[in-house]
Structures are given as structure tokens and as C-alpha cells.
Protein backbone atom coordinates (compact mmCIF):
# COMPACT_ATOMS: atom_id res chain seq x y z
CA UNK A 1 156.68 102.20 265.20
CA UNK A 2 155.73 102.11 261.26
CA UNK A 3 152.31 103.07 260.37
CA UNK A 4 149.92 100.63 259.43
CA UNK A 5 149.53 100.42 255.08
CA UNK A 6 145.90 101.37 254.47
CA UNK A 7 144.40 98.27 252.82
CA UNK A 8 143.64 98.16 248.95
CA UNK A 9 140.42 98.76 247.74
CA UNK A 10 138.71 100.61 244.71
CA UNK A 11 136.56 100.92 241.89
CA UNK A 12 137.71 101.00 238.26
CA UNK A 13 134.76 101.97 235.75
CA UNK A 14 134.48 102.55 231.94
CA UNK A 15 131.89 101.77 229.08
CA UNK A 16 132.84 98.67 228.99
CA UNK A 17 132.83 97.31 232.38
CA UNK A 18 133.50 97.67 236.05
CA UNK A 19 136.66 96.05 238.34
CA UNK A 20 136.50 96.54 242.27
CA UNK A 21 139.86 95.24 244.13
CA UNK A 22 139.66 95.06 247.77
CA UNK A 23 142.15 93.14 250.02
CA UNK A 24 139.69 91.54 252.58
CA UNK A 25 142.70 90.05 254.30
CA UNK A 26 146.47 90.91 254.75
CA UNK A 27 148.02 89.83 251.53
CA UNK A 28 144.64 88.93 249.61
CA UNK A 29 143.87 90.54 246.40
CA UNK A 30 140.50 90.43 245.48
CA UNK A 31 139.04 91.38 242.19
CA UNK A 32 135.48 91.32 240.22
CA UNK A 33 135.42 92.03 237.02
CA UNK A 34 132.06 93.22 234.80
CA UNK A 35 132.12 93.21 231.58
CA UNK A 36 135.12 94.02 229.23
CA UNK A 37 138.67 94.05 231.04
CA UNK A 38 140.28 96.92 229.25
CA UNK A 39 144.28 97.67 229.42
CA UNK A 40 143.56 100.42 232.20
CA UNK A 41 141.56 98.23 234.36
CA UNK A 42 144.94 95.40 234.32
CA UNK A 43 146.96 98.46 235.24
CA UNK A 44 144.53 99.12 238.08
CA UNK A 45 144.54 95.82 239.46
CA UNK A 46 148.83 95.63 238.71
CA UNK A 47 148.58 99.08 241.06
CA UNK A 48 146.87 97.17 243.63
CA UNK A 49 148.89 94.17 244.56
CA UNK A 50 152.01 96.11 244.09
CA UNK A 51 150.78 97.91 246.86
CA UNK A 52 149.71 94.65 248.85
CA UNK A 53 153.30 93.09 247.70
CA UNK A 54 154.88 96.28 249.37
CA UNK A 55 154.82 95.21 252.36
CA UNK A 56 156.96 92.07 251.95
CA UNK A 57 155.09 89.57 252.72
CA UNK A 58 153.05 86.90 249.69
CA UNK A 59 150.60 87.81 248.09
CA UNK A 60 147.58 85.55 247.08
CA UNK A 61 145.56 86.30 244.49
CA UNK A 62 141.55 85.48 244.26
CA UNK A 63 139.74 87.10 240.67
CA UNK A 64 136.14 87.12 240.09
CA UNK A 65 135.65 86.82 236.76
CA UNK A 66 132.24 85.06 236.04
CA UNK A 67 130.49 88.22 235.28
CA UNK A 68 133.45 89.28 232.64
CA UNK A 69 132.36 89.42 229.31
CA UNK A 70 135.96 89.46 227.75
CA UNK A 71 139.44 91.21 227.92
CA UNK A 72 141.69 93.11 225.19
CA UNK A 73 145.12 91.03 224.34
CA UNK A 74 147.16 93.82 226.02
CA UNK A 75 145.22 93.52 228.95
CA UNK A 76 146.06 89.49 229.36
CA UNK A 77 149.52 90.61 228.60
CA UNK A 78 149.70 93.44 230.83
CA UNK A 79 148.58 91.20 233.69
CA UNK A 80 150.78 87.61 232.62
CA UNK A 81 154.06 90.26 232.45
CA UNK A 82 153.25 91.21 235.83
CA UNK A 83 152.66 87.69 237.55
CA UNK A 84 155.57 86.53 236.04
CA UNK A 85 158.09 89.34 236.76
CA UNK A 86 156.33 89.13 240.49
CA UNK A 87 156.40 85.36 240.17
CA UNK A 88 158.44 84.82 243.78
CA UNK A 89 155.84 87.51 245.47
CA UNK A 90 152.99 85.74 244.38
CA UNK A 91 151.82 82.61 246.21
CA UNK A 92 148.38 81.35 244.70
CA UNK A 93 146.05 82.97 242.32
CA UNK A 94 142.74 81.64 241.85
């Protein structure tokens, strides 16, 4: 029997904002961003569904953003890289 993955969740805080992930169901990433998305916050949430994606099953994808205030350039391209390289992992993203 194979031990159960703990499910994603976290906090991500700097001066310019705030990102919590949590993964309220199997395969759901959740995110809520505050403030300025900065290139180690996209690595943070890249962390997290790698580690929902694990598990070999489709992920969907559900991001907060209303409260974001903005986001650098390598941060958009940190995160479009990902969703495209994990394009066949990925089934929605809202």
C-alpha cells in the first residue's frame, strides 16, 4: 500500500505581496495572489502543482487574482513555460 501524498498548501510572502496555494480537492490547485507576483512567488506556485501533477492524474487549475496588483515579465514567463511544457497534465485553468 503507497502512502497517501500530503496535499499542497502554503504561504508565499514578500514586500510586495502574498500567494497562498492550497489544493482543496485531489488535483485542484488553488492560488490567491496579493499584491505584486514576483519571479519567486511563480516558482512557488510551479512547486505546487508539480507536486499535485505527481501523482498522475490532471490537474486543474483555479487562480485568484482580483486582489493582485501586478506581476514582473519573468514571472508571466516563468508560469506560461510551465503550462505549456505541462500542457497534457493540465486540464483547465481558470
Amino acid at each position: 500500500m503507497t502512502a497517501a501524498r500530503a496535499r499542497v498548501e502554503g504561504i508565499w510572502r514578500n514586500e510586495q505581496g502574498e500567494i497562498r496555494l492550497d489544493e482543496p480537492a485531489t488535483g485542484l490547485l488553488h492560488t490567491r495572489m496579493i499584491g505584486h507576483a514576483s519571479p519567486e512567488m511563480a516558482r512557488f506556485i510551479v512547486a505546487g502543482g508539480e507536486r499535485i501533477m505527481a501523482g498522475g492524474g490532471l490537474m486543474t487549475a483555479f487562480h485568484d487574482w482580483a486582489d493582485a496588483t501586478g506581476y514582473d515579465t519573468e514571472s508571466r514567463q516563468l508560469l506560461t513555460d510551465w503550462g505549456v511544457r505541462r500542457r497534457a497534465q493540465i486540464e483547465r485553468v481558470h
